[in-house]
PDB file of N, CA and C in Angstrom:
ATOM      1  N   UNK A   1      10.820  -2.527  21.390  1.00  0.00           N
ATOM      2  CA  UNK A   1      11.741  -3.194  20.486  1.00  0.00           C
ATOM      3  C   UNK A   1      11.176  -4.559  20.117  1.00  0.00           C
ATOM      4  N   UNK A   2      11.246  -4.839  18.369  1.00  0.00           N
ATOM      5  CA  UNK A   2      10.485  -6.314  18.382  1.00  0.00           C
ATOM      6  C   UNK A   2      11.944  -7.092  19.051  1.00  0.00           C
ATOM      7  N   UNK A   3      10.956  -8.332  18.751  1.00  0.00           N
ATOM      8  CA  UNK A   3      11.864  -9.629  19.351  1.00  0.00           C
ATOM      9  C   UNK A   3      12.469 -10.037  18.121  1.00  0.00           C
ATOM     10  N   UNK A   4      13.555 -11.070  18.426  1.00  0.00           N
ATOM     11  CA  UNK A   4      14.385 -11.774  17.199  1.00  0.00           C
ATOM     12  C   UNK A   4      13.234 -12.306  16.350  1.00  0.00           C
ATOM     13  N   UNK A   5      12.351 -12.788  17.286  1.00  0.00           N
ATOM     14  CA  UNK A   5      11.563 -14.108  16.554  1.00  0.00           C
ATOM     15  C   UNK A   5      10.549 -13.326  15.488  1.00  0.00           C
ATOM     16  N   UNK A   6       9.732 -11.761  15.974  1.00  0.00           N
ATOM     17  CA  UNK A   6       8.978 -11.065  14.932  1.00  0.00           C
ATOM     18  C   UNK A   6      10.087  -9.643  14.361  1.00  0.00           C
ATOM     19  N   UNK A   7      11.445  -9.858  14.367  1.00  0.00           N
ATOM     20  CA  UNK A   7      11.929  -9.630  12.994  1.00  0.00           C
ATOM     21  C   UNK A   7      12.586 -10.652  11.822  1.00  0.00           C
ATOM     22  N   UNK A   8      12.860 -11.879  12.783  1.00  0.00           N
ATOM     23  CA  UNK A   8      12.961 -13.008  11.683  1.00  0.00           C
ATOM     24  C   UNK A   8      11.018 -13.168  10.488  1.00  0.00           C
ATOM     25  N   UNK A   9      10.406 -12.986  11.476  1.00  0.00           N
ATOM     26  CA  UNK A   9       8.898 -12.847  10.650  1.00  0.00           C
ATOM     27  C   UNK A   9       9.033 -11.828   9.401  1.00  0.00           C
ATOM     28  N   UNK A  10       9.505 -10.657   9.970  1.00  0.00           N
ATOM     29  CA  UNK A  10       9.233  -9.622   9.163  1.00  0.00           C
ATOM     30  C   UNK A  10       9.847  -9.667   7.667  1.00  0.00           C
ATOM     31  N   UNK A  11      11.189 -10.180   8.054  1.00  0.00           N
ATOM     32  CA  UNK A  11      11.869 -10.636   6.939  1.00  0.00           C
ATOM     33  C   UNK A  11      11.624 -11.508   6.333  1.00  0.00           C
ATOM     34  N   UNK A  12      11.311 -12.597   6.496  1.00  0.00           N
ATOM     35  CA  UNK A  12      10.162 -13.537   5.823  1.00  0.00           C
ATOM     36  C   UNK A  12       9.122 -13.011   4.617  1.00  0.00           C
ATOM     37  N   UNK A  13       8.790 -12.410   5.393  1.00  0.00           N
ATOM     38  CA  UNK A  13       7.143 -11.801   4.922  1.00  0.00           C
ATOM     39  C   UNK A  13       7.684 -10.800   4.009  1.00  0.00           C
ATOM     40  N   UNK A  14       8.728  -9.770   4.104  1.00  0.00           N
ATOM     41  CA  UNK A  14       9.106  -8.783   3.655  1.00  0.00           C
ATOM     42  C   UNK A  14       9.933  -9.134   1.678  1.00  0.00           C
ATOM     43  N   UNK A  15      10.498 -10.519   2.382  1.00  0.00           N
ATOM     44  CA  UNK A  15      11.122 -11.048   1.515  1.00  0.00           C
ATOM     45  C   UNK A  15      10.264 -11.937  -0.263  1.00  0.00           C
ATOM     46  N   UNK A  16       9.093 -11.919   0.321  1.00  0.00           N
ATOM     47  CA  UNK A  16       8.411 -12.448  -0.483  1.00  0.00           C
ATOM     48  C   UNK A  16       7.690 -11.472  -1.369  1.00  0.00           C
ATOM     49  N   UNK A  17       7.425 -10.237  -0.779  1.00  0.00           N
ATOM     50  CA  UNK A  17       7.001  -9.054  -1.960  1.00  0.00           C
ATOM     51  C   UNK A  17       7.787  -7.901  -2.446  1.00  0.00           C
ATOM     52  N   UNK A  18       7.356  -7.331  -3.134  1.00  0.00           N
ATOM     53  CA  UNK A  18       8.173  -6.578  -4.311  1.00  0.00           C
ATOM     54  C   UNK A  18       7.389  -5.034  -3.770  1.00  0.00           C
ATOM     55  N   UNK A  19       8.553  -4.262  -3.936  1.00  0.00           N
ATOM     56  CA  UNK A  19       8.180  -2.520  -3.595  1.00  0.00           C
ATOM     57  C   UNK A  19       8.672  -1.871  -5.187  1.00  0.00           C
ATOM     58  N   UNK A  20       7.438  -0.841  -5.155  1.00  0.00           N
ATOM     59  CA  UNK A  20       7.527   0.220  -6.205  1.00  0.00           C
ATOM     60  C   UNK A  20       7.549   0.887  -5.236  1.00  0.00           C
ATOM     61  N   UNK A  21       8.142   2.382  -6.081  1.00  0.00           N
ATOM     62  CA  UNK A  21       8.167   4.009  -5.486  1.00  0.00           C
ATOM     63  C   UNK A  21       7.084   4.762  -6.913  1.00  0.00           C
ATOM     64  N   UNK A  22       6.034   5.257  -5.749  1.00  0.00           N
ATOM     65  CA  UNK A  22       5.234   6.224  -6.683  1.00  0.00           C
ATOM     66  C   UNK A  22       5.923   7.736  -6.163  1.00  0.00           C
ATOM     67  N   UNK A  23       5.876   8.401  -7.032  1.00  0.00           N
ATOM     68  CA  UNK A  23       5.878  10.034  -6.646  1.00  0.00           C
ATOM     69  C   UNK A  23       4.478  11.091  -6.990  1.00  0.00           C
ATOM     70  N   UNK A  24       4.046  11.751  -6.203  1.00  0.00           N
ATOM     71  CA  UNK A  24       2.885  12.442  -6.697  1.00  0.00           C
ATOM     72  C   UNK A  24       3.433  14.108  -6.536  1.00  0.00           C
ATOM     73  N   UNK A  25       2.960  14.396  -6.988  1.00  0.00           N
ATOM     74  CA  UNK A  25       2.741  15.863  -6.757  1.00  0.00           C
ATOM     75  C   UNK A  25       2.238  16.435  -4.955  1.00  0.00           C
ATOM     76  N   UNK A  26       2.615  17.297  -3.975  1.00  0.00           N
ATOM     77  CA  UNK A  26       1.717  17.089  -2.891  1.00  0.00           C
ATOM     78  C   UNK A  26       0.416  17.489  -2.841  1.00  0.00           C
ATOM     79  N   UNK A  27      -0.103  18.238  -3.882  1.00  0.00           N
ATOM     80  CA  UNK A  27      -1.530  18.688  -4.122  1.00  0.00           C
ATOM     81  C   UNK A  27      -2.149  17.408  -4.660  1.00  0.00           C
ATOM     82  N   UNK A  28      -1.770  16.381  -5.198  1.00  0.00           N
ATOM     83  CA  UNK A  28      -2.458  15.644  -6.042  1.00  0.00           C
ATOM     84  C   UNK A  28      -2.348  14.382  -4.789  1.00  0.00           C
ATOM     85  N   UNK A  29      -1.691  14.090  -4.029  1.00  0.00           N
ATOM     86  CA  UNK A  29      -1.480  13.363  -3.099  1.00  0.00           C
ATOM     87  C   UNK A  29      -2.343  13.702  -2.025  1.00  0.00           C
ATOM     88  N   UNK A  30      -2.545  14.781  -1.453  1.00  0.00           N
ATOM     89  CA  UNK A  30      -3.857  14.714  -0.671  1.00  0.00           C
ATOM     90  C   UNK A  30      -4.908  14.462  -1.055  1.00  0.00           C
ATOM     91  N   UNK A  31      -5.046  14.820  -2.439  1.00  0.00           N
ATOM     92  CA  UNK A  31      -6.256  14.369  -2.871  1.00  0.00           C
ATOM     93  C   UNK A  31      -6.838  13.082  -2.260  1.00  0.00           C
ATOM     94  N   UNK A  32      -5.546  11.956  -3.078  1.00  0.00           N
ATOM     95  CA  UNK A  32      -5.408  11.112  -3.238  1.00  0.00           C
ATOM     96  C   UNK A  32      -5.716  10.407  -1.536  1.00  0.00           C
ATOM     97  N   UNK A  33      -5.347  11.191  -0.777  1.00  0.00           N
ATOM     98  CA  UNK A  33      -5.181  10.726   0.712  1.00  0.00           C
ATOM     99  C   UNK A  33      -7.130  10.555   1.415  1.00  0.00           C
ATOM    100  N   UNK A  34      -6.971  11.923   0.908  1.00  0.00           N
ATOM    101  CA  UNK A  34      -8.752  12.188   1.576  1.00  0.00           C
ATOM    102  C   UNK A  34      -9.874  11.193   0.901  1.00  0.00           C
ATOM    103  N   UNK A  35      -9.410  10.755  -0.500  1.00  0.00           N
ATOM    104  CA  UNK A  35     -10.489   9.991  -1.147  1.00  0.00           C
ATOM    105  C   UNK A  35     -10.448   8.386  -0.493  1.00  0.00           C
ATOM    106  N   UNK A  36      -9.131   7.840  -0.495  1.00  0.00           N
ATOM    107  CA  UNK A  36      -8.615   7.012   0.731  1.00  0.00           C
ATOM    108  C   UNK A  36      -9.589   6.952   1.859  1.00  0.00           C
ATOM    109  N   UNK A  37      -9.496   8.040   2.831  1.00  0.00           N
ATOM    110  CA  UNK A  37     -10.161   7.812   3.870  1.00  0.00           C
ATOM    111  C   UNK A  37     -11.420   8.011   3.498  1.00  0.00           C
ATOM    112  N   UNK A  38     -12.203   8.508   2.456  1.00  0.00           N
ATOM    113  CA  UNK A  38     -13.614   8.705   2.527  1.00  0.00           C
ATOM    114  C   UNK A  38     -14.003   6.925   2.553  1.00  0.00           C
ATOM    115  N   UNK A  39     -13.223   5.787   2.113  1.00  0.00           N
ATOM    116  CA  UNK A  39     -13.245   4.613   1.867  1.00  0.00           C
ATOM    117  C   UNK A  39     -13.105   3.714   2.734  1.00  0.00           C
ATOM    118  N   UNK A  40     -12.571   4.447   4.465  1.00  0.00           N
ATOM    119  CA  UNK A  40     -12.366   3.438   5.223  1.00  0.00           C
ATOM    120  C   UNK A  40     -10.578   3.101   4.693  1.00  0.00           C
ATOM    121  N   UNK A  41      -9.498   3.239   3.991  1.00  0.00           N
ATOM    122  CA  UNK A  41      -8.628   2.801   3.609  1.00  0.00           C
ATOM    123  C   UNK A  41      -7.596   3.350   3.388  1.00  0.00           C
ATOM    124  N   UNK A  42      -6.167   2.634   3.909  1.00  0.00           N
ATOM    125  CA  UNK A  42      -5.429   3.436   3.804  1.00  0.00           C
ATOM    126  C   UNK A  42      -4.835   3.776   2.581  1.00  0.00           C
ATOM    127  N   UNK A  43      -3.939   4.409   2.001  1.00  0.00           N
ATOM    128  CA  UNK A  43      -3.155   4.986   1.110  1.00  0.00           C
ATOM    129  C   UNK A  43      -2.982   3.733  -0.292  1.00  0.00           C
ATOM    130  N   UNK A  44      -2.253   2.769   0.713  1.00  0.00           N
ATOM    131  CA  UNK A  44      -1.517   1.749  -0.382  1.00  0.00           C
ATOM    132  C   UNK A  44      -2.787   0.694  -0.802  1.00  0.00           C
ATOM    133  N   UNK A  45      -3.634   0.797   0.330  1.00  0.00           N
ATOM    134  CA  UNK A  45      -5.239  -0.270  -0.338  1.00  0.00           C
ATOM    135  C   UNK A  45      -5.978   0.598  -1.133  1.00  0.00           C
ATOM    136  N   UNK A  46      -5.840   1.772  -0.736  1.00  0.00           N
ATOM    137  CA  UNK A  46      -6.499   2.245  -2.076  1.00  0.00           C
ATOM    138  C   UNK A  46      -5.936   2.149  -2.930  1.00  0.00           C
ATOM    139  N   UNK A  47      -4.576   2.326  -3.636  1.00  0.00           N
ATOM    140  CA  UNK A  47      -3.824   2.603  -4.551  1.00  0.00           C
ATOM    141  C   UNK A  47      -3.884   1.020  -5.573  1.00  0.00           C
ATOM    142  N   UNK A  48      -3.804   0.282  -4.700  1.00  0.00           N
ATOM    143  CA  UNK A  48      -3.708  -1.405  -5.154  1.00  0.00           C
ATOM    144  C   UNK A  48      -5.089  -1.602  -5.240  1.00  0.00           C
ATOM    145  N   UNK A  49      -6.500  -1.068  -4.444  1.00  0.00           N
ATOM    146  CA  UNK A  49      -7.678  -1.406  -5.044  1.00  0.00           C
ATOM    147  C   UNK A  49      -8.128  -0.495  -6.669  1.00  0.00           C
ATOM    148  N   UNK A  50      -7.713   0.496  -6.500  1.00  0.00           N
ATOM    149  CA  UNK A  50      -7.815   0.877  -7.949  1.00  0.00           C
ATOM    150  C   UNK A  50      -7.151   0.260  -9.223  1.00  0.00           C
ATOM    151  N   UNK A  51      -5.709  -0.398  -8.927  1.00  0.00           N
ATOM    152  CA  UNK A  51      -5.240  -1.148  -9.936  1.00  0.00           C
ATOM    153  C   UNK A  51      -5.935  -2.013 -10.179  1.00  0.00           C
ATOM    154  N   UNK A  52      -6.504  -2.992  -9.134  1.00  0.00           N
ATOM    155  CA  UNK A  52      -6.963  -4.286  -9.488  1.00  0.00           C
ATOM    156  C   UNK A  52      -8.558  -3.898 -10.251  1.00  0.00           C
ATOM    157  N   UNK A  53      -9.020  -2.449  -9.704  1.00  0.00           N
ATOM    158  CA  UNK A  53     -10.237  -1.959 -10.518  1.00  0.00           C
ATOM    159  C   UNK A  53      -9.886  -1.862 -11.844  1.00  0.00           C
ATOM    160  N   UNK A  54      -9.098  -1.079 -12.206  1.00  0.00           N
ATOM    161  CA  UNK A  54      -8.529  -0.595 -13.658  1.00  0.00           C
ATOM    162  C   UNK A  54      -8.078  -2.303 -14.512  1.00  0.00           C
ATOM    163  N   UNK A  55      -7.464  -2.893 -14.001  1.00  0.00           N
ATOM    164  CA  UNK A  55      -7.042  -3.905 -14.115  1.00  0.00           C
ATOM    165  C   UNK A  55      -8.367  -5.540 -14.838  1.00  0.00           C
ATOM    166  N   UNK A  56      -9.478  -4.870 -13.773  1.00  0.00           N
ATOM    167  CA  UNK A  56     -10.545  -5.903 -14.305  1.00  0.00           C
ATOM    168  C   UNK A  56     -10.341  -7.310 -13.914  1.00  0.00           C
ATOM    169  N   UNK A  57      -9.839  -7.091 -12.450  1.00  0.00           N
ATOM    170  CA  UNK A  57      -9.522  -8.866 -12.125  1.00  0.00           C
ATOM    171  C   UNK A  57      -8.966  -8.607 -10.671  1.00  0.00           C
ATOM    172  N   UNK A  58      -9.007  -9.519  -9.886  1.00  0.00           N
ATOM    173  CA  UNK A  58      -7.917  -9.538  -8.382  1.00  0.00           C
ATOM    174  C   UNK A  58      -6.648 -10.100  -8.849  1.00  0.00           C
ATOM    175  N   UNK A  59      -5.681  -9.538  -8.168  1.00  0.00           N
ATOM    176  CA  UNK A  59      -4.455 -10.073  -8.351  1.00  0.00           C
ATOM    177  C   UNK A  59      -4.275 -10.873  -7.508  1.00  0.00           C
TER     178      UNK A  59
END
């Protein structure tokens, strides 16, 4: 169980960024999963390193 003090953190931290919901297909989502790990990375760094690829800049 966390402590008061690292869920007062969490909320902090939680509070300062913004959530989207993607939906994939589940065939198109493993894809998506395995190319991930061929990268060392999980799901959402890949997903956010391709934006910022497509994107042409760091956010």
């Amino acid at each position: 169980m966390a402590s008061k003090a690292q869920l007062e953190a969490n909320f902090r931290y939680l509070a300062k960024k913004k959530t989207i919901t993607i939906r994939f297909d589940p065939d198109e989502l493993e894809k998506v999963k395995k190319e991930a790990e061929k990268y060392g990375s999980s799901l959402q760094g890949y997903i956010v390193q391709a934006v910022r690829d497509r994107m042409g800049k760091n956010l």
